[in-house]
C-alpha atoms as a PDB file:
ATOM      1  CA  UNK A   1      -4.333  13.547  -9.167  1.00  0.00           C
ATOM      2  CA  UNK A   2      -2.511  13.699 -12.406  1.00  0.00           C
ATOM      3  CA  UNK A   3       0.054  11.280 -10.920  1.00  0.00           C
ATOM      4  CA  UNK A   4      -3.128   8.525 -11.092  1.00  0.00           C
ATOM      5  CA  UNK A   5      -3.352   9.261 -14.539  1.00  0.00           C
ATOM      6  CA  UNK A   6       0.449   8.835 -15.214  1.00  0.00           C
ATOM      7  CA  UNK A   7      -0.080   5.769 -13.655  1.00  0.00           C
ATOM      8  CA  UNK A   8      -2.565   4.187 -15.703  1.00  0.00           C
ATOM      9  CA  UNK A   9      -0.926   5.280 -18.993  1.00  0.00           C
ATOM     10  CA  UNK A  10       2.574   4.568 -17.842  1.00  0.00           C
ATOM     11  CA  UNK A  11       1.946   0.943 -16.102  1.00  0.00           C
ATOM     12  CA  UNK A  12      -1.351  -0.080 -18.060  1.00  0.00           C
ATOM     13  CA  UNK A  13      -2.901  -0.874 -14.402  1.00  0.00           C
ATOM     14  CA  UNK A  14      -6.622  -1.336 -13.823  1.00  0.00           C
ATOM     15  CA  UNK A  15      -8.156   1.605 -12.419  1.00  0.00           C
ATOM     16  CA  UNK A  16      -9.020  -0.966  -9.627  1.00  0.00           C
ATOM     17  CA  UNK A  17      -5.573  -2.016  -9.121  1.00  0.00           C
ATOM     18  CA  UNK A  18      -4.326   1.371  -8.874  1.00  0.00           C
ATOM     19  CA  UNK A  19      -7.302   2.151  -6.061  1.00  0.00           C
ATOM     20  CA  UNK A  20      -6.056  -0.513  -3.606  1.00  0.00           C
ATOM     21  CA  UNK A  21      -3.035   0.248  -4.209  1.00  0.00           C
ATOM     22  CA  UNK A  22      -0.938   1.283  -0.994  1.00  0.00           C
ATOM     23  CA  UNK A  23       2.276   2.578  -0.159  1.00  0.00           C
ATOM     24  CA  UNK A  24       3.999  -0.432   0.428  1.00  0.00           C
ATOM     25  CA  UNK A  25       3.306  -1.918  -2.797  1.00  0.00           C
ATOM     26  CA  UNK A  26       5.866   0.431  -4.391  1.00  0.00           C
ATOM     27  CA  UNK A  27       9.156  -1.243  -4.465  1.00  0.00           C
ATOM     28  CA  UNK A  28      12.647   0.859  -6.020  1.00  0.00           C
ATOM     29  CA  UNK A  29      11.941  -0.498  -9.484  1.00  0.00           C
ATOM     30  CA  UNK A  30       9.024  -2.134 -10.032  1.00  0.00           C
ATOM     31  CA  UNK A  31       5.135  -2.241  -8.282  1.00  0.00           C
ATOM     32  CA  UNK A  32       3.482  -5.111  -6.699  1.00  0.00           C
ATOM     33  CA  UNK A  33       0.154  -5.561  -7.931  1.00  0.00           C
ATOM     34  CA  UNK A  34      -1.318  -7.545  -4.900  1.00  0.00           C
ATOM     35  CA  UNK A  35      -5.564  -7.163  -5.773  1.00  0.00           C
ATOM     36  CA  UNK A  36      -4.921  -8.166 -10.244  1.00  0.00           C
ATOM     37  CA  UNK A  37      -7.410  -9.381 -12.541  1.00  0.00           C
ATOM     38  CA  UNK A  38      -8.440 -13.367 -11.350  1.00  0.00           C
ATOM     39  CA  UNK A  39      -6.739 -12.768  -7.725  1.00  0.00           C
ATOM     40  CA  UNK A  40      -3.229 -12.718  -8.813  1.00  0.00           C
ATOM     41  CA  UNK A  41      -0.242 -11.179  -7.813  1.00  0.00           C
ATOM     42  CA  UNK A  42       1.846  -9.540 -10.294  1.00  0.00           C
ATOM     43  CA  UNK A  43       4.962  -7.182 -10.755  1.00  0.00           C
ATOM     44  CA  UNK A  44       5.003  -4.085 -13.246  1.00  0.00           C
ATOM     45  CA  UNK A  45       7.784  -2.327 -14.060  1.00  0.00           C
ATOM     46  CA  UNK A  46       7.879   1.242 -13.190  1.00  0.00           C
ATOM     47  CA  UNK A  47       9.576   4.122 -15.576  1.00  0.00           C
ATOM     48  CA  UNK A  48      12.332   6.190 -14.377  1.00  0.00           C
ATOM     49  CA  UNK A  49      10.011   9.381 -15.121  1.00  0.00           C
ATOM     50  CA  UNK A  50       7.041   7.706 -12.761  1.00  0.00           C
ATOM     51  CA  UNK A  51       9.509   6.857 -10.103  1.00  0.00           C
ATOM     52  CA  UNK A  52      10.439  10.833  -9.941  1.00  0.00           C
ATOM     53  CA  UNK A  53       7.023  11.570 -10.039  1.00  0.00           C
ATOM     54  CA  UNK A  54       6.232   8.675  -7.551  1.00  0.00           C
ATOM     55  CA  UNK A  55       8.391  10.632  -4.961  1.00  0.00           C
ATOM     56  CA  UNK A  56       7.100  14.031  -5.583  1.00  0.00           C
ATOM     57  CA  UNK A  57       3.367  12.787  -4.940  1.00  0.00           C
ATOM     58  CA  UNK A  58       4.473  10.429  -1.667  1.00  0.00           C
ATOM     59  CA  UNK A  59       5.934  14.130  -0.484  1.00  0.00           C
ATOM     60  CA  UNK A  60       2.813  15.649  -0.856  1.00  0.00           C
ATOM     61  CA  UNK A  61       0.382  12.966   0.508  1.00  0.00           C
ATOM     62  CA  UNK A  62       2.825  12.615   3.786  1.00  0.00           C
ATOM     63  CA  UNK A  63       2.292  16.493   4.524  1.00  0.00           C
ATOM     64  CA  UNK A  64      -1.277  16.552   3.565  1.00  0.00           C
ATOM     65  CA  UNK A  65      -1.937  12.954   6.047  1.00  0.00           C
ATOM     66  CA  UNK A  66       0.106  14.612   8.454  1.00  0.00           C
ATOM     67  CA  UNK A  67      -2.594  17.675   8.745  1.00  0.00           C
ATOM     68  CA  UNK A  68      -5.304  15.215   7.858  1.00  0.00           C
ATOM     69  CA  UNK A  69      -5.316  11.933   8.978  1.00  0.00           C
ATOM     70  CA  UNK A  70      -7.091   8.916   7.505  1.00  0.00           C
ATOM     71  CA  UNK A  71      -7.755   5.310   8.747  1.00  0.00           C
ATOM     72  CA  UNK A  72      -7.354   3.873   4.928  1.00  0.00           C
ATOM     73  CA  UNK A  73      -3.892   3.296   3.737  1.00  0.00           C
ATOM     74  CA  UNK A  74      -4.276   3.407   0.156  1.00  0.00           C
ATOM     75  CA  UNK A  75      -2.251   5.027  -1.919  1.00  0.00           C
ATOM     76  CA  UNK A  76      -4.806   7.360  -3.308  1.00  0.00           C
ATOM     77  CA  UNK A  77      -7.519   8.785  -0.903  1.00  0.00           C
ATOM     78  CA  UNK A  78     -10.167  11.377  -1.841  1.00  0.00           C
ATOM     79  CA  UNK A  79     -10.264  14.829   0.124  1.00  0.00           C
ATOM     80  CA  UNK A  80     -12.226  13.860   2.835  1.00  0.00           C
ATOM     81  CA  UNK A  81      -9.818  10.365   3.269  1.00  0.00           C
ATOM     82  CA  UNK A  82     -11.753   7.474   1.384  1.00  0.00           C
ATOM     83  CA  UNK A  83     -10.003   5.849  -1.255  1.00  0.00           C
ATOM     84  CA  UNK A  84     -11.045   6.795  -4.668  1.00  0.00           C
ATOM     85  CA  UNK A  85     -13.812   4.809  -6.276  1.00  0.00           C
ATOM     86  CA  UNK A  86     -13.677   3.705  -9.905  1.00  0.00           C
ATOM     87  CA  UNK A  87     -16.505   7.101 -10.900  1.00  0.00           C
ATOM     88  CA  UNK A  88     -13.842   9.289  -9.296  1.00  0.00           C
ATOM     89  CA  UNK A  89     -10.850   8.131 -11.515  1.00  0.00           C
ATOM     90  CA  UNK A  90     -13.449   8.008 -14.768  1.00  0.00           C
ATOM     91  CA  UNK A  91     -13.915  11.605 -14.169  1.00  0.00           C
ATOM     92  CA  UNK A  92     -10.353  12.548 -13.658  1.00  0.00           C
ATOM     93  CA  UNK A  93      -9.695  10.492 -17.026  1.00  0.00           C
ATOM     94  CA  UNK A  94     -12.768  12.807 -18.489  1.00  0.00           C
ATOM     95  CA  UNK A  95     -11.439  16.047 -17.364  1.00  0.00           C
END
């Protein structure tokens, strides 16, 4: 999950933005922000050192949905599927 972290430094997203994120919301150079504070839509630009890391994690969640499926499509899921909640990420940013 370090690639969640890199995201929140990197971007300055909402932990809640970055949990509905989904795949589709990355874009070649910047990230549609579809659930923002207030309901709105914006773009943030994404770093050429995120978009390398970007692919690397994409790689690995394809292989590890391919072995275990999930119903959600966000971009980050837990190990058993769910997305992540907003305790999850506050103990990945306390660890």
């Amino acid at each position: 999950m370090n690639f969640c972290i890199m995201l929140l430094f990197d971007t300055g997203m909402r932990c809640n933005e970055i949990i509905l994120m989904e795949p589709e919301d990355i874009k070649p150079d910047y990230i549609l922000v579809k659930h923002g504070k207030g309901s709105k839509e914006r773009v943030v630009p994404k770093s050429p050192a995120l978009s390398k890391q970007l692919m690397k994690y994409r790689t690995l969640r394809d292989a590890y949905l391919k072995e275990y499926p999930s119903r959600h499509k966000n971009l980050f899921l837990s190990k058993n599927g769910k997305p992540l909640t907003d305790e999850a990420v506050a103990r990945m940013l306390k660890h």
